[in-house]
Protein backbone atom coordinates (compact mmCIF):
# COMPACT_ATOMS: atom_id res chain seq x y z
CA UNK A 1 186.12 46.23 105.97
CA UNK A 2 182.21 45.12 105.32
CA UNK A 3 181.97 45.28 108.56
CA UNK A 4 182.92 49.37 108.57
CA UNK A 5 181.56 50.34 105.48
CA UNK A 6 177.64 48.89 106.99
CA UNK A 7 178.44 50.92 110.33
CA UNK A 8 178.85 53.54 108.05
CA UNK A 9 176.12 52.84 106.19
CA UNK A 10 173.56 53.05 109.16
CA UNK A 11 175.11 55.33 111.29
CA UNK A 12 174.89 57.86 109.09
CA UNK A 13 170.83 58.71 108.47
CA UNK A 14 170.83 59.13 111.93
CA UNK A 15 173.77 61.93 111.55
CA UNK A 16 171.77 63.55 108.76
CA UNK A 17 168.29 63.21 110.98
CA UNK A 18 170.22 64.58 114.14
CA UNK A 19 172.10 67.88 112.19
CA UNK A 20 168.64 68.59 110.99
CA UNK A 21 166.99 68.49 114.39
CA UNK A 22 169.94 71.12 115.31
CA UNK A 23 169.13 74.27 117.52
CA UNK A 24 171.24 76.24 115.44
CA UNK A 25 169.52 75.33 112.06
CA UNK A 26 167.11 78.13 110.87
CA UNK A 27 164.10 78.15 108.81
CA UNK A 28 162.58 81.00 107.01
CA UNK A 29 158.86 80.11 108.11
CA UNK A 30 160.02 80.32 111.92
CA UNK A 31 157.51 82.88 113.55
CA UNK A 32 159.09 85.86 115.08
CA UNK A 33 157.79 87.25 118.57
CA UNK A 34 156.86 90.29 116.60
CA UNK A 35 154.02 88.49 114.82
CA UNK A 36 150.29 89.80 115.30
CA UNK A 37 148.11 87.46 117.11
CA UNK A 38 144.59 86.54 115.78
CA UNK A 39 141.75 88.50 117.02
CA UNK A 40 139.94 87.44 119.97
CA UNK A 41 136.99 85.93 120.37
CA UNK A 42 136.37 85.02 124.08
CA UNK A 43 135.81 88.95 125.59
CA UNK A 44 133.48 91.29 124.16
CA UNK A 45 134.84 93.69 121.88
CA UNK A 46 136.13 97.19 123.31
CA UNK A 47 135.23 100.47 121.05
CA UNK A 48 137.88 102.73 120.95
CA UNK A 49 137.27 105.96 119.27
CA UNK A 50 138.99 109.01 118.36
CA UNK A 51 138.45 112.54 116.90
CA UNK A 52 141.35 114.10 114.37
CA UNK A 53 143.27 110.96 116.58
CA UNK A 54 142.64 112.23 120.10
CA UNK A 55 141.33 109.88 122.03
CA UNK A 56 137.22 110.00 122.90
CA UNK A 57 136.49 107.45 125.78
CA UNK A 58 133.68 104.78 125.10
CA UNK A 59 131.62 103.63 127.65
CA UNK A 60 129.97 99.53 127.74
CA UNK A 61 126.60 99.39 127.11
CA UNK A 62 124.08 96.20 127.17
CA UNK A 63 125.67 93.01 125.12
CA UNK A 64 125.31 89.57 125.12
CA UNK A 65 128.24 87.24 124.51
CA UNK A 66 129.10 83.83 123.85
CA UNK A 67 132.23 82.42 125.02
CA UNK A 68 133.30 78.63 125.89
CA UNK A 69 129.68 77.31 126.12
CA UNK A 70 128.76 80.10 128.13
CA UNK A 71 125.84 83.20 127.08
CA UNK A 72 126.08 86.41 129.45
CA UNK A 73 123.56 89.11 128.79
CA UNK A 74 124.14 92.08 130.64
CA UNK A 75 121.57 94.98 130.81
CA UNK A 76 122.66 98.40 131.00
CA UNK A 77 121.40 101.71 131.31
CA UNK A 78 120.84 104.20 128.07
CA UNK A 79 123.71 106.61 126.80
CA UNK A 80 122.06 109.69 128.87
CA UNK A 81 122.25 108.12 132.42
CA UNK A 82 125.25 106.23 131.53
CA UNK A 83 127.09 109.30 130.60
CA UNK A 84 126.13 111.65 133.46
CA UNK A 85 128.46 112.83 135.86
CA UNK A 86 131.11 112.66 133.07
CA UNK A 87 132.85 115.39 130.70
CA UNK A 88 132.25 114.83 127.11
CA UNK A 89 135.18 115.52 124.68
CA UNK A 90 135.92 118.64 123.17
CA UNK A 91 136.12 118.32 119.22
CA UNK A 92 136.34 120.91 116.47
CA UNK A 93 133.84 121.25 113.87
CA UNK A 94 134.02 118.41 111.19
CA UNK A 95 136.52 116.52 112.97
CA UNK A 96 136.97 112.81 111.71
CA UNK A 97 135.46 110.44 114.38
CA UNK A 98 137.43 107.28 113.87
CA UNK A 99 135.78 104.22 115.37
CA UNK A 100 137.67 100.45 116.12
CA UNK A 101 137.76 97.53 117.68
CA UNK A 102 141.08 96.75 118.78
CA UNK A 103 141.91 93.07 119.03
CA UNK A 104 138.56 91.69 118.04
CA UNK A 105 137.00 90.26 114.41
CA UNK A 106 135.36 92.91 112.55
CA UNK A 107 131.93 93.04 113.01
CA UNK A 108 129.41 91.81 110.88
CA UNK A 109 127.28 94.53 111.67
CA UNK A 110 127.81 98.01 112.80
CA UNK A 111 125.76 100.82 112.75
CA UNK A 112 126.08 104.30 115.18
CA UNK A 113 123.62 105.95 116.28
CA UNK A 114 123.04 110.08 117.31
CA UNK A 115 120.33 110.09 119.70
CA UNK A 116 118.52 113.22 118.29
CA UNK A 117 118.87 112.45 114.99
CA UNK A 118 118.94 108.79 114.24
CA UNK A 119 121.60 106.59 112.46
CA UNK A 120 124.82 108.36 111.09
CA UNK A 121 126.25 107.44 107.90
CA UNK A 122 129.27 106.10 108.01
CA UNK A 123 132.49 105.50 105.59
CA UNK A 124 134.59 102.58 106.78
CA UNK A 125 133.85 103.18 110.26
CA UNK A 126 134.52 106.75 110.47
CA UNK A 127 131.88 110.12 110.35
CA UNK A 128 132.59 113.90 110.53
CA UNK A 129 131.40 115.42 113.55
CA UNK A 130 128.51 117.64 113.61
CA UNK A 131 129.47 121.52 112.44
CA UNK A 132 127.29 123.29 114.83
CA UNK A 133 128.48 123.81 118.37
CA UNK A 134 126.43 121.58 121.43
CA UNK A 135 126.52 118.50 123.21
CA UNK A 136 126.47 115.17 121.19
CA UNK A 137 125.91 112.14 121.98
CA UNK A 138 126.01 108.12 120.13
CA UNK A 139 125.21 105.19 120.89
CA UNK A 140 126.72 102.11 118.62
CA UNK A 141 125.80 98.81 118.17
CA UNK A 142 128.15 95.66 116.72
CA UNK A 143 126.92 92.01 116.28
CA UNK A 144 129.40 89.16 115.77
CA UNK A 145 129.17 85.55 115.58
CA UNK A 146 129.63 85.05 119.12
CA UNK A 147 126.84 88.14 120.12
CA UNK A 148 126.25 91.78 120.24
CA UNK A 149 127.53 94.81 122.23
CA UNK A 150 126.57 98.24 122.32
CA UNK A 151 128.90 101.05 123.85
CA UNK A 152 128.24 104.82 124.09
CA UNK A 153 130.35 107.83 123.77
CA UNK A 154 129.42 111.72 123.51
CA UNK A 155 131.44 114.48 122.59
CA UNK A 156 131.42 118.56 122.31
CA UNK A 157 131.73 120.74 118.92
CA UNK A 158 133.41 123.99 119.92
């Protein structure tokens, strides 16, 4: 009987270890596919921007980066010869130009530039697009820990 009850005895932490270790055991700190992953660090951020939410394409303009070890500097043209041969976007007067980088850290500087008439103010990243009908265009500029990239984008009050 000694003999059953110390089987017993030592078989069973390694029941109570092994029904823990079950697959169909939950926890509540289990991380769902849904879950947001951090922002990335190893690709140089990507502007997107938007007017009253429609979509205002950003071009890449000069940066360097650091990622893995590894500094690239790229040179590119300005915002004028960048931009020609494409079709800026049509905005009304005073629309909200929203601008974002989508999976990357915030910035710890950002600042946006109109070419004619120097740096726009800006509230949380957004400004309100000129009132007067023409042809604008911006340049902006972001610095992060890992470097700095400028992109351009234009757009037309009508």
């Amino acid at each position: 009987m000694k003999a059953m009850v110390y089987g017993v005895v030592q078989i069973l932490p390694i029941l109570v270890v092994l029904m823990g270790c079950s697959s169909g055991v939950t926890s509540d700190t289990q991380e769902t596919s849904t879950a947001k992953k951090p922002p990335s660090t190893d690709t140089i951020p990507q502007l997107t921007v938007t007017a009253d939410e429609q979509p205002i394409p950003a071009f890449e303009g000069s940066y360097c980066w650091s990622s893995e070890g590894v500094v690239t500097c790229v040179d590119k043209s300005g915002p004028i010869e960048t931009l020609e041969g494409e079709t800026p976007t049509v905005v009304a007067p005073g629309a909200l130009i929203d601008m974002t980088y989508e999976d990357a850290p915030e910035p710890k500087e950002f600042q946006v530039r109109h070419l004619n008439i120097g740096e726009v103010a800006l509230d949380n990243g957004k400004f309100l697009a000129p009132e007067t009908p023409g042809v604008y265009y911006y340049k902006t500029s972001g610095r992060w820990e890992q470097g700095s990239a400028s992109s351009f984008f234009f757009l037309e009050v009508r």
